[in-house]
Protein backbone atom coordinates (compact mmCIF):
# COMPACT_ATOMS: atom_id res chain seq x y z
CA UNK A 1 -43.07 -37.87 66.25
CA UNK A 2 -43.58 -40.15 62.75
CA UNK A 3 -43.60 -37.76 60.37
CA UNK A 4 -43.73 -33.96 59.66
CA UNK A 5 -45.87 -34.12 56.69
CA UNK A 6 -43.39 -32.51 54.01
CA UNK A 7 -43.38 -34.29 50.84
CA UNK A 8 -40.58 -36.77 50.27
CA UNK A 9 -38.82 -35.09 47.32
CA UNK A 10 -39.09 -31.93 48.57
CA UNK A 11 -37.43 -33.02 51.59
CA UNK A 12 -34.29 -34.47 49.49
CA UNK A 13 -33.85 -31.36 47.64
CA UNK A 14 -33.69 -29.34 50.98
CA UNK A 15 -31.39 -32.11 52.44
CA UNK A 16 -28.30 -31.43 49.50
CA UNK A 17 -28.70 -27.48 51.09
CA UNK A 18 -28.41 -28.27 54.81
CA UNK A 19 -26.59 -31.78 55.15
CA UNK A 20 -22.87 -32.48 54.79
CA UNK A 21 -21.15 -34.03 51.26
CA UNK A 22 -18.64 -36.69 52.31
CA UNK A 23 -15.74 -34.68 53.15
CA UNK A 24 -13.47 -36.60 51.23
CA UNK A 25 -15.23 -37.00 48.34
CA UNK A 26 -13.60 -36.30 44.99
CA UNK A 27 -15.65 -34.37 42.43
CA UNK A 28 -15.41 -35.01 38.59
CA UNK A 29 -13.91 -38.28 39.49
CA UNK A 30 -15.43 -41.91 40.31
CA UNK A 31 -14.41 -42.54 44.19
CA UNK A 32 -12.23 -46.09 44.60
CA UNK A 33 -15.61 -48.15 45.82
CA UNK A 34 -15.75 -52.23 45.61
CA UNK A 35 -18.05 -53.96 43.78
CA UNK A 36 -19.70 -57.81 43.04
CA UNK A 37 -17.93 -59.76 40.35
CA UNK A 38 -18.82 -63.43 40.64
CA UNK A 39 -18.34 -64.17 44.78
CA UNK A 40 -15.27 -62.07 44.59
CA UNK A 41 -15.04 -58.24 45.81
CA UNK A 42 -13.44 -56.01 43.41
CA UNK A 43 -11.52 -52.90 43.36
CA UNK A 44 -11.66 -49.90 40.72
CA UNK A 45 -8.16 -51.83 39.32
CA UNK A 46 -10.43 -55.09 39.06
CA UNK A 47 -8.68 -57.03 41.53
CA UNK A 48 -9.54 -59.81 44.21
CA UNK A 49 -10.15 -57.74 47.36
CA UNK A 50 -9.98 -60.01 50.68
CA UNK A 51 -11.52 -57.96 53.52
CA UNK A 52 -9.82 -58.44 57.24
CA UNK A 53 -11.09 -55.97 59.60
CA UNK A 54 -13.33 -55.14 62.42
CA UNK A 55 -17.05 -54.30 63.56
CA UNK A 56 -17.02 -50.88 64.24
CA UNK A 57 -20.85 -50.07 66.01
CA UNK A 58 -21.68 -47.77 68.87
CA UNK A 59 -24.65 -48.87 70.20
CA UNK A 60 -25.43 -45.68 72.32
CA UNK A 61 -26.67 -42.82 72.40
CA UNK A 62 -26.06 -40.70 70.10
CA UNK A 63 -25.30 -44.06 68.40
CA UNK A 64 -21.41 -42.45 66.78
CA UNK A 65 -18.03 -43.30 68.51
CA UNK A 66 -16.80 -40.06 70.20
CA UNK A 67 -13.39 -38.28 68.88
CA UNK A 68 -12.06 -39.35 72.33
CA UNK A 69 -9.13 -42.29 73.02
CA UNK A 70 -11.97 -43.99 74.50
CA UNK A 71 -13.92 -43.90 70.97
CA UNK A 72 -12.39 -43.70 67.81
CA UNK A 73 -9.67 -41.04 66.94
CA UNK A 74 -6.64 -40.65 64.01
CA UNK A 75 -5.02 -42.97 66.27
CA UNK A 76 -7.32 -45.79 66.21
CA UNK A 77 -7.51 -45.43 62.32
CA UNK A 78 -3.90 -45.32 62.13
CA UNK A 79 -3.56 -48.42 64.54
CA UNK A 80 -6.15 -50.46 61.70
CA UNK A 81 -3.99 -49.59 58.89
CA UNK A 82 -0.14 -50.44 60.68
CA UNK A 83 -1.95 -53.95 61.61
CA UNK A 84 -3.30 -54.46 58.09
CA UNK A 85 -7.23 -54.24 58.54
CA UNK A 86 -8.36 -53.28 55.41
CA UNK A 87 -12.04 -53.10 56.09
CA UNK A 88 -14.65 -52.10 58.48
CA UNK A 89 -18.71 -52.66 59.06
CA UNK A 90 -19.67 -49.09 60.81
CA UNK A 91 -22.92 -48.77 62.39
CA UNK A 92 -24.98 -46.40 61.48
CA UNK A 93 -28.34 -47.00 63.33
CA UNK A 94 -31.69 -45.86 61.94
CA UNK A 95 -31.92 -44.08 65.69
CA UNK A 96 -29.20 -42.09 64.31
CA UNK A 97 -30.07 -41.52 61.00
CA UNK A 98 -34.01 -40.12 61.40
CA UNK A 99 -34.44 -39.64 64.99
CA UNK A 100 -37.44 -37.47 64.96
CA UNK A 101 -39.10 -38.12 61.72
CA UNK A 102 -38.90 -40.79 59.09
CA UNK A 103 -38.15 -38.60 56.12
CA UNK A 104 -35.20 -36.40 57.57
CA UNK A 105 -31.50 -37.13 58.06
CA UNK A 106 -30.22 -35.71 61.11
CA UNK A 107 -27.03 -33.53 60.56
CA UNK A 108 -25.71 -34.27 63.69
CA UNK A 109 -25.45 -37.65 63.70
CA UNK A 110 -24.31 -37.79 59.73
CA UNK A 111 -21.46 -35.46 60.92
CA UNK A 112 -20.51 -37.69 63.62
CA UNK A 113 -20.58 -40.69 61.09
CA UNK A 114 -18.74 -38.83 58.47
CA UNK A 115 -15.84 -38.20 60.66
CA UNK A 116 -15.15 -42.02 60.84
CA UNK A 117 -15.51 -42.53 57.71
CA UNK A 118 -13.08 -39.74 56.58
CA UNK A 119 -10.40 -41.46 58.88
CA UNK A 120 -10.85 -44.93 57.46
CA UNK A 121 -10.96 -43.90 53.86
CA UNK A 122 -8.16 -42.09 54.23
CA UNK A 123 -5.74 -44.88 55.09
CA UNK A 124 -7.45 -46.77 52.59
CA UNK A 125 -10.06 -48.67 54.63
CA UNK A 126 -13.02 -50.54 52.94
CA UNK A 127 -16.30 -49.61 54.62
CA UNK A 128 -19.64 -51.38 54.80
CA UNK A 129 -22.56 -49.56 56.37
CA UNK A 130 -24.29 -51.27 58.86
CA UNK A 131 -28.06 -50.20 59.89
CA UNK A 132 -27.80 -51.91 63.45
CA UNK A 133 -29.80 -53.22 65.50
CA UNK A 134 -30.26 -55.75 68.65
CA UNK A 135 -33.77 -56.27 70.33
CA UNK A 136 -35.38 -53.44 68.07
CA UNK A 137 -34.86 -50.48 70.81
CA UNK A 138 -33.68 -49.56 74.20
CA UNK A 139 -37.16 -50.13 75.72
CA UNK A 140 -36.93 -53.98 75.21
CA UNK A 141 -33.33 -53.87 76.24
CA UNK A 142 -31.69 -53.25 72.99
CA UNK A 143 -30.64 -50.58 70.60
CA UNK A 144 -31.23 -49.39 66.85
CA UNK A 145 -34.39 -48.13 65.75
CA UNK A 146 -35.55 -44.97 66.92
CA UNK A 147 -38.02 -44.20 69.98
CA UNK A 148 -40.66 -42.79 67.48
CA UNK A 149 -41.10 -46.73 65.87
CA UNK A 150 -42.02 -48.43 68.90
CA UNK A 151 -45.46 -48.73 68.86
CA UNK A 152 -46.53 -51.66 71.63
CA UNK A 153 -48.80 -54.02 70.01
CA UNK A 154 -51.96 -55.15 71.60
CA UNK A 155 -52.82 -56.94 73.96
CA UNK A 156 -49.41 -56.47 75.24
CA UNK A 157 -49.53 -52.45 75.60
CA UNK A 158 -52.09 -53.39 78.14
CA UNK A 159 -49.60 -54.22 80.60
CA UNK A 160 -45.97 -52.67 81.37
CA UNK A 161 -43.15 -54.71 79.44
CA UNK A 162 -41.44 -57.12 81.96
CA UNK A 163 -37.77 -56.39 81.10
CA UNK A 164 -35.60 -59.81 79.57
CA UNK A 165 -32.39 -59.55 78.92
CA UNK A 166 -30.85 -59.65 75.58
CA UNK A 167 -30.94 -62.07 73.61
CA UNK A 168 -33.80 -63.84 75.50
CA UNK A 169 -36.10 -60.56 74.94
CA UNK A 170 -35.97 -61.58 71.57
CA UNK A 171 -37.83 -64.60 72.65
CA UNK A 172 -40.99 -62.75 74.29
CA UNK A 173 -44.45 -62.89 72.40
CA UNK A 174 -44.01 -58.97 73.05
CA UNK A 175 -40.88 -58.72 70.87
CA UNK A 176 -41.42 -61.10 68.32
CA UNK A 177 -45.05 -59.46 67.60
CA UNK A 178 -43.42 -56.15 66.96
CA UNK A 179 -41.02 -57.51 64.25
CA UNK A 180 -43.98 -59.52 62.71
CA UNK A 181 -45.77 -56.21 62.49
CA UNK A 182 -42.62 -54.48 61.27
CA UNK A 183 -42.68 -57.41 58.70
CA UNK A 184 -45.49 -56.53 57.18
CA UNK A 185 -45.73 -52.72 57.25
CA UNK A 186 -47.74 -52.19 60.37
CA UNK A 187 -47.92 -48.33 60.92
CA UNK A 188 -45.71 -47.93 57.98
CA UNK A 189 -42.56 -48.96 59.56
CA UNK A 190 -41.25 -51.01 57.14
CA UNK A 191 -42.14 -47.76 54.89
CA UNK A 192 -39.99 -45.60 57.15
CA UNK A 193 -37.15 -47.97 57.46
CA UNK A 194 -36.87 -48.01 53.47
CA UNK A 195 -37.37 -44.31 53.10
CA UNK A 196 -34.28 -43.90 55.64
CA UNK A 197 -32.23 -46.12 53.70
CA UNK A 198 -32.89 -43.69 50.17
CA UNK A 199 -31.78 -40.76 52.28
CA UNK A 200 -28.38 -42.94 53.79
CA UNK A 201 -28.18 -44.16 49.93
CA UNK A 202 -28.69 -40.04 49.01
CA UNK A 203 -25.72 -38.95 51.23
CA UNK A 204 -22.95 -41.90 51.28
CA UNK A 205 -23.57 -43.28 47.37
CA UNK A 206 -20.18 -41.16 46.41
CA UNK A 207 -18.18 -41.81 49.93
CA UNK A 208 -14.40 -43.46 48.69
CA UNK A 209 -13.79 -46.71 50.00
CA UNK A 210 -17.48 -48.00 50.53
CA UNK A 211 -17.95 -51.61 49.98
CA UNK A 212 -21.91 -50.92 50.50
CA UNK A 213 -24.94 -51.23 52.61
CA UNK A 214 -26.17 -53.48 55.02
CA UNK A 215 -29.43 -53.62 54.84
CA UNK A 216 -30.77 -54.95 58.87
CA UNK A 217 -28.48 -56.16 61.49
CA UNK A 218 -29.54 -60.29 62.30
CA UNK A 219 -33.17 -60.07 61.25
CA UNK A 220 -35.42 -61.42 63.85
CA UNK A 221 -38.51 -63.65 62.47
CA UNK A 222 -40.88 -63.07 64.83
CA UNK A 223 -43.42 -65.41 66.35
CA UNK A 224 -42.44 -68.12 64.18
CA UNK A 225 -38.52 -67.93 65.72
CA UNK A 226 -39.34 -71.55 67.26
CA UNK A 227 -39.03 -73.16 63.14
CA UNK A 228 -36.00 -70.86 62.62
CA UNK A 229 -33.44 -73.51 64.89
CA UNK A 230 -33.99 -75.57 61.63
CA UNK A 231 -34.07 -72.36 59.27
CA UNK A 232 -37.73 -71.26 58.62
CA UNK A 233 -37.90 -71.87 55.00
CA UNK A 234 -41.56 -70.42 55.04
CA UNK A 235 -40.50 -66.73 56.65
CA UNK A 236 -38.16 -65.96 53.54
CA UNK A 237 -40.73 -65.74 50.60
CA UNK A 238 -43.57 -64.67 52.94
CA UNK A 239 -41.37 -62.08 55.34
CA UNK A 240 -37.70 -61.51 55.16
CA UNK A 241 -36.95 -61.63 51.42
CA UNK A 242 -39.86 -59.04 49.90
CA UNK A 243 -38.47 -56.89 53.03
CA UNK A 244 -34.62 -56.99 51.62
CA UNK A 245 -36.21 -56.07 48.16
CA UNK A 246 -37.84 -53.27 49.43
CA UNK A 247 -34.94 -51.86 50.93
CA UNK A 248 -32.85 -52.58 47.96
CA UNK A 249 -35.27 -50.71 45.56
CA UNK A 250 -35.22 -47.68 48.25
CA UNK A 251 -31.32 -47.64 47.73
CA UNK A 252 -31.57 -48.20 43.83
CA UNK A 253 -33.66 -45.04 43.63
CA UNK A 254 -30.38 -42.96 45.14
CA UNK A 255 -27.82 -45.23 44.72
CA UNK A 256 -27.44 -47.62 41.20
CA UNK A 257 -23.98 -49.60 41.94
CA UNK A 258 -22.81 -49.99 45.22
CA UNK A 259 -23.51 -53.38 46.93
CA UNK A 260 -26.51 -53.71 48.64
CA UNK A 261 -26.13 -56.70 51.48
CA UNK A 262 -28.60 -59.20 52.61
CA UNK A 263 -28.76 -60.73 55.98
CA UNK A 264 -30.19 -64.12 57.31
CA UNK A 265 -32.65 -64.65 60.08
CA UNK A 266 -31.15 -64.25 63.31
CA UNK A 267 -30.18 -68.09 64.26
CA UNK A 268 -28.86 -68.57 60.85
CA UNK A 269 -25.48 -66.74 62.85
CA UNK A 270 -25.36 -70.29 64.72
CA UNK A 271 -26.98 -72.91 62.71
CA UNK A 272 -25.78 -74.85 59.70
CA UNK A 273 -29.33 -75.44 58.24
CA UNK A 274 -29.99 -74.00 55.35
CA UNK A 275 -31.13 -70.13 54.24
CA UNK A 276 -33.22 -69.53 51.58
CA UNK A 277 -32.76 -66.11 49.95
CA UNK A 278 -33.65 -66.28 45.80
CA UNK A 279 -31.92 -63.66 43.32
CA UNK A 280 -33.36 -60.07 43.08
CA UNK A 281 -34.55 -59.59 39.98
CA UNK A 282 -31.76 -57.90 37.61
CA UNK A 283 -29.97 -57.31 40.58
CA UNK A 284 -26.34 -57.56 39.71
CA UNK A 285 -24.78 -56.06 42.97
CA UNK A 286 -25.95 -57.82 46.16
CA UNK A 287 -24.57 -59.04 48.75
CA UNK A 288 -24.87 -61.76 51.40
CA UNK A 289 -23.12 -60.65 55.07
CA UNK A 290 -23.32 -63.46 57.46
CA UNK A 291 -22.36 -64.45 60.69
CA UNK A 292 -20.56 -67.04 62.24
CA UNK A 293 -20.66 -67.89 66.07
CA UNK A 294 -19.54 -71.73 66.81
CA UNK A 295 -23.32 -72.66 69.36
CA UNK A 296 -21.31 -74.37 71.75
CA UNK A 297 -19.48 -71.01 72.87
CA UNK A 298 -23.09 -69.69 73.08
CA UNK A 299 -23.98 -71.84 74.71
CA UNK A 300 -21.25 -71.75 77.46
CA UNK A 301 -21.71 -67.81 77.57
CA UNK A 302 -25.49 -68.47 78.70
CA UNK A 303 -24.32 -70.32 81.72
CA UNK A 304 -23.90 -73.39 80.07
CA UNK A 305 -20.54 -74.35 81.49
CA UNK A 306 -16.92 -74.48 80.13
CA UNK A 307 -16.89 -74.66 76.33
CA UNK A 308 -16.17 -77.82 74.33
CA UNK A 309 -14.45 -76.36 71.25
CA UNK A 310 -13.90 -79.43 69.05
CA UNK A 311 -17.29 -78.80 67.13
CA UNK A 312 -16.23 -75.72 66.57
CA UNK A 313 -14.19 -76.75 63.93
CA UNK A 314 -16.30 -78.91 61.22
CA UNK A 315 -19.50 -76.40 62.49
CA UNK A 316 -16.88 -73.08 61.13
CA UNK A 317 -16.12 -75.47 57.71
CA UNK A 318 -19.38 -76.26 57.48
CA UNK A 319 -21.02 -72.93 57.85
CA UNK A 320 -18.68 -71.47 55.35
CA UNK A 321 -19.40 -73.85 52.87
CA UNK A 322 -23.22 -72.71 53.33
CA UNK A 323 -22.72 -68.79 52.83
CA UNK A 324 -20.86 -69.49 49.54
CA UNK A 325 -23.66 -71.88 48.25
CA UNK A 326 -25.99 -69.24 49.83
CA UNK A 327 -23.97 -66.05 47.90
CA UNK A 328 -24.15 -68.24 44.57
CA UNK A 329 -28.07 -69.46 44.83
CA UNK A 330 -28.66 -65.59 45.15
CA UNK A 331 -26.26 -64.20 42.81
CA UNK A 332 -24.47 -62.69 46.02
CA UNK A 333 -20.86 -62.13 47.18
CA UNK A 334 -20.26 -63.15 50.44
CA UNK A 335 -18.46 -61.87 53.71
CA UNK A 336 -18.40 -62.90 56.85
CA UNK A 337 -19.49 -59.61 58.70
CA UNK A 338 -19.58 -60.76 62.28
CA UNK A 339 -17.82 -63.63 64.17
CA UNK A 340 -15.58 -64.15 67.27
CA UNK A 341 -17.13 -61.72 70.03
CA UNK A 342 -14.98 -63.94 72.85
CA UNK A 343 -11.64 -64.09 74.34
CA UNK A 344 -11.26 -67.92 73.28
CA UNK A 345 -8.06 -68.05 71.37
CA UNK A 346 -8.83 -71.42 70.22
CA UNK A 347 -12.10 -70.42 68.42
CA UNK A 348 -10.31 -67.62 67.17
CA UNK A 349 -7.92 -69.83 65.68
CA UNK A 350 -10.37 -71.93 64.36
CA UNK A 351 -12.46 -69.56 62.42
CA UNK A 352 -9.69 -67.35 61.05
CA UNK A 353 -8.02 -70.33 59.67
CA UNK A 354 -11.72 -71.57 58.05
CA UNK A 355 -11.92 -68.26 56.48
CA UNK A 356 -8.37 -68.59 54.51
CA UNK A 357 -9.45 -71.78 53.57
CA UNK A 358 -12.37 -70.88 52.12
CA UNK A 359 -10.98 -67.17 50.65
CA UNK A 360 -13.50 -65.57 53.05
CA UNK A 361 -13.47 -61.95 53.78
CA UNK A 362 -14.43 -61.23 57.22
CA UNK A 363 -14.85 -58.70 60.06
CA UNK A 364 -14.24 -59.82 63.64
CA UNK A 365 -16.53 -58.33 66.22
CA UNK A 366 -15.51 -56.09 67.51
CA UNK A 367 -12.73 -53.69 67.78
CA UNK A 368 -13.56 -52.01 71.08
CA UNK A 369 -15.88 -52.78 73.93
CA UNK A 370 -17.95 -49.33 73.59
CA UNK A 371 -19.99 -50.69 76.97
CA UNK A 372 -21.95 -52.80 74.42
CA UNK A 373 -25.26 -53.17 76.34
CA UNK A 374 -26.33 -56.13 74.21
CA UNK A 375 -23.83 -58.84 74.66
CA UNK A 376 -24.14 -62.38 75.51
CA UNK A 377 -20.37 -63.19 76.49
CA UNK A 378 -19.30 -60.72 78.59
CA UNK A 379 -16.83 -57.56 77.91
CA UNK A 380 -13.88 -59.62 76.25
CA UNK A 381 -15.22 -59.35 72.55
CA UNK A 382 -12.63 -56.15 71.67
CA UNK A 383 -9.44 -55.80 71.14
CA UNK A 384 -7.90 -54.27 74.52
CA UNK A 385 -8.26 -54.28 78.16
CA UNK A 386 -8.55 -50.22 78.38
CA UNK A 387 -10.55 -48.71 75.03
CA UNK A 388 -8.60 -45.72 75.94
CA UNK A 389 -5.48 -47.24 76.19
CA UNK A 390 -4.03 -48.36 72.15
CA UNK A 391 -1.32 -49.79 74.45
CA UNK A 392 -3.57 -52.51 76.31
CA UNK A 393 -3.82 -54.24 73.47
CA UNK A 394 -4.55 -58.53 73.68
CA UNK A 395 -1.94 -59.65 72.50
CA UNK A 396 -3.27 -63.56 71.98
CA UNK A 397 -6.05 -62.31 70.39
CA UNK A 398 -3.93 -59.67 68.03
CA UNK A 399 -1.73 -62.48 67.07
CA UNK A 400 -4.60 -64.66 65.25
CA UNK A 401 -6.42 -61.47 63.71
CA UNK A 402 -2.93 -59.62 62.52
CA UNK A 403 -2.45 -62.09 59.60
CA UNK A 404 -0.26 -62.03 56.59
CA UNK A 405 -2.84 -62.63 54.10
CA UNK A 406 -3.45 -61.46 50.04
CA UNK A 407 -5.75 -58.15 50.74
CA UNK A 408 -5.73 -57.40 46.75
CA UNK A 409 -5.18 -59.99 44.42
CA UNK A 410 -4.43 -59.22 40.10
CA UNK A 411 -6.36 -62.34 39.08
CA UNK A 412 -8.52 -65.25 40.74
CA UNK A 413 -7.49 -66.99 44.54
CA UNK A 414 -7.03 -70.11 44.95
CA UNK A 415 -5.39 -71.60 48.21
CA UNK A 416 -4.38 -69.26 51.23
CA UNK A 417 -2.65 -70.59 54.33
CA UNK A 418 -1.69 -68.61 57.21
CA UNK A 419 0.19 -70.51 60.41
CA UNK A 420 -0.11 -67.75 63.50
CA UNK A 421 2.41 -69.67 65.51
CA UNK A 422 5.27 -69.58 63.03
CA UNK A 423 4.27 -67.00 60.66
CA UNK A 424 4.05 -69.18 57.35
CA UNK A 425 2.24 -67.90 54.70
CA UNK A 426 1.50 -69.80 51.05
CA UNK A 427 -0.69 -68.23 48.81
CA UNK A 428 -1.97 -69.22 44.69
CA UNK A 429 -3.36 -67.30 42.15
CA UNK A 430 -3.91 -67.19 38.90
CA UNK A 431 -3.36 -64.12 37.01
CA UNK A 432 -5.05 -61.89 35.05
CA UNK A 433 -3.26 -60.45 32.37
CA UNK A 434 -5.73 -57.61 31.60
CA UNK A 435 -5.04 -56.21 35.36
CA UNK A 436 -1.92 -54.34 35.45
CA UNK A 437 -1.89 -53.69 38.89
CA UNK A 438 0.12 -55.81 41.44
CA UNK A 439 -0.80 -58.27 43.27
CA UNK A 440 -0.85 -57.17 47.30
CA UNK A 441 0.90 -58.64 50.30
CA UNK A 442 -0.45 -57.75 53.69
CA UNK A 443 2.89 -58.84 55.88
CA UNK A 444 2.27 -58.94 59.86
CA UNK A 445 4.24 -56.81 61.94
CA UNK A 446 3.53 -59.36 64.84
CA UNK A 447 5.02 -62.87 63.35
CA UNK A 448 8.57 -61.93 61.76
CA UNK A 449 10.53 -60.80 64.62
CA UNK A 450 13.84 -60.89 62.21
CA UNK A 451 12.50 -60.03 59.30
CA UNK A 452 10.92 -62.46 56.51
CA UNK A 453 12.12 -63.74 53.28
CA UNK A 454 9.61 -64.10 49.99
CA UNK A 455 9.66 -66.36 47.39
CA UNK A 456 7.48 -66.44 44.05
CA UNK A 457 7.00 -69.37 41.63
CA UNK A 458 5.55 -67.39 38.68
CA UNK A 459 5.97 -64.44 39.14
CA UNK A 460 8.30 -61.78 41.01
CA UNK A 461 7.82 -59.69 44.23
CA UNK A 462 9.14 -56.04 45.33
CA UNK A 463 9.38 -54.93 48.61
CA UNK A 464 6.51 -51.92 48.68
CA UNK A 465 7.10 -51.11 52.76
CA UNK A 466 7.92 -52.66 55.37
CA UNK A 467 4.55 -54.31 56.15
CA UNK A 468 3.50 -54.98 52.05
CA UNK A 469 4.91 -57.13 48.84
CA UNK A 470 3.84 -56.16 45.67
CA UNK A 471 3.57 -59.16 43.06
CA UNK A 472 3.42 -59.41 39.52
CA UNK A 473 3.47 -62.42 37.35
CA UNK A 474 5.74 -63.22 34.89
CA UNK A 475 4.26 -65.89 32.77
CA UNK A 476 1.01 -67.36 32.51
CA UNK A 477 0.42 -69.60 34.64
CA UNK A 478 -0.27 -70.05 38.70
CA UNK A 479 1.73 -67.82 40.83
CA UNK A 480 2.95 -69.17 44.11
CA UNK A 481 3.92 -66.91 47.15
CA UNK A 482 5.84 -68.40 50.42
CA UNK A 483 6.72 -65.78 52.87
CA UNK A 484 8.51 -67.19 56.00
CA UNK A 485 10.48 -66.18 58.68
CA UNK A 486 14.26 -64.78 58.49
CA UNK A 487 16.32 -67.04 61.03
């Protein structure tokens, strides 16, 4: 079922009688949301926000984590906050969102969603929301649209699909044909897919602690994928670009502030060539979330053989250096909404350190397994051995992600080091007088065994908790922070 043939506005006044408010929204007052200034995230206090957190998507149905140990309870949120995370890129899948027609909500699902969200904006948690999706739908082998927008194109319908794994299916003339068709509007998909983002817009536009929306999960260019290994400069003007436009107008018409983000075609995730987004017109809040996933660990997790690593390295360097020319050619901020997804410490390593380099926010995929049906590296891209079990925790893997890092800075970055084998940290700012809020240490629990000394050129620090230094300048110039360990 497409549609039930009630008229669109008529439908949004009904949906403020019947559908949840955010629970933990404040009336009268304007919620604590980020925003674009320059490539920089800011909070309601206008300072640097640096995002460290985790991919939070259920890929199944009915597409929310349960309120289980095995899903996502007070303790997981809890767990996020004592370790630092300060962000997190929820799925919410349009096969949630309108599963039965294009122009209703379902309560259900934005229940289920809701609770999440109350948890992590609670303990202060930024939150993007993602609309998700891998291999369009669970008939081709994937997830996130719902069952009423696959519509088999001809010939192909002609035959029964011959199942491919992900992310080969991608790859079939099947597959790509339906995402060309979605491209341009075919049986008023691309229609539907805008009119669900108004309604998302509608209910989440006042939810505290949203950094935004994003707009499609890896967008896949259809039959043209072949040109997209060296970036397929044609299929942004002519596809992907008038599609992101159309979404963002569908959230304007709700929602006029918070960030709207952008993706890439799909192989921009593990390709340095170039992507080719242009600036929305008087758009002054977009974003750019991209991904980053080194090709020679794809490679290996297709059966390729051991890894070789040492490209990782200038490929992570490199790729940053793209998204920020990327986020300025469109007037963007970027974030680095996906990477990781593997056990391999020493890729870990290696992008985690890239992103402090470059003042990257990022979140790692993924925090738990969730029996992801769509992954190409096995079950080793969460955080512990037993999803149910907060106490099976990886520790390697914690030891890179749990960083000491500036999560809120009172004036402009500019250098960030973090060493995860000895706990090191060096940061530099330079202040903004007109913010008088302090400038915030995140301090791992995981790398100070005895404790950890500070020390600020510039400026002074006060102990705010065990975990966080506050800092506040006392001059003009640069402030310097070293935190090391206590011997």
């Amino acid at each position: 079922m497409r549609r039930l043939g009630v008229g669109f506005v008529l439908v949004l006044l009904a949906a403020a009688l019947w559908l949840p408010a955010p629970a933990s929204a404040h009336d009268g007052d304007a919620p604590p949301q980020l925003h674009r200034k320059g490539r920089w995230l800011v909070d309601e206090q206008g300072r640097t926000v640096i995002v460290h957190g985790f991919n939070m998507v259920y890929k199944l149905a009915p597409y929310s984590p349960p309120d289980d140990p095995a899903g996502f309870t007070e303790a997981d949120a809890q767990w996020l906050a004592d370790h630092g995370f300060n962000a997190a890129r929820v799925g919410t899948l349009w096969a949630g969102l309108t599963p039965e027609s294009a122009d209703q909500l379902d309560p259900t699902y934005v229940a289920g969603v809701q609770r999440v969200l109350d948890l992590l904006a609670q303990r202060h948690i930024w939150m993007q929301l993602d609309m998700h999706q891998d291999q369009w739908n669970e008939y081709y082998g994937g997830e996130g649209v719902p069952d009423w927008a696959v519509i088999r194109p001809a010939p192909y319908d002609e035959e029964p699909y011959e199942f491919v794994p992900f992310p080969k299916g991608y790859w079939t003339d099947e597959v790509s044909t339906v995402f060309d068709n979605f491209w341009a509007d075919h049986d008023g998909l691309l229609t539907d897919w805008a009119e669900a983002w108004q309604l998302t817009a509608q209910q989440w536009k006042d939810q505290p602690y949203l950094m935004g929306y994003d707009l499609l999960n890896e967008p896949w260019m259809g039959m043209e994928w072949r040109s997209c290994f060296t970036g397929c400069p044609a299929s942004y003007p002519a596809e992907l670009q008038p599609a992101m436009e159309r979404g963002l107008a569908a959230v304007r018409s709700a929602d006029p502030d918070n960030i709207v983000w952008w993706e890439p075609q799909q192989f921009a995730g593990g390709s340095t060539a170039d992507t080719y987004f242009t600036p929305a017109a008087g758009e002054r809040q977009l974003g750019f979330s991209w991904h980053n996933y080194c090709p020679s660990l794809f490679v290996a997790g297709q059966g390729g053989g051991p890894p070789d690593v040492t490209p990782c390295k200038d490929f992570s360097d490199t790729h940053q250096k793209g998204a920020i020319d990327q986020s300025r050619r469109m007037h963007a901020v970027p974030m680095m909404s996906e990477w990781g997804a593997t056990d391999n410490l020493k890729v870990i390593a290696i992008d985690a350190a890239a992103a402090d380099k470059h003042l990257m926010g990022w979140t790692h995929w993924a925090y738990k397994e969730w029996d992801d049906p769509t992954t190409s590296g096995g079950n080793v891209q969460g955080m512990f051995d037993d999803d149910a079990d907060l106490s099976t925790l990886r520790m390697g893997k914690a030891k890179l992600l749990v960083r000491t890092y500036a999560r809120a800075t009172a004036g402009t970055p500019l250098s960030m080091h973090f060493n995860a084998r000895n706990g090191e940290f060096h940061y530099r700012y330079r202040p903004d007088r007109a913010i008088h809020a302090p400038t915030e240490i995140f301090v791992s629990p995981l790398h100070y065994p005895d404790g950890y000394r500070v020390r600020v050129d510039g400026g002074t620090a006060v102990r705010a908790g065990d975990h966080l230094v506050d800092v506040r300048r006392s001059g003009k110039g640069v402030v310097s922070v070293t935190i090391t360990r206590r011997s």
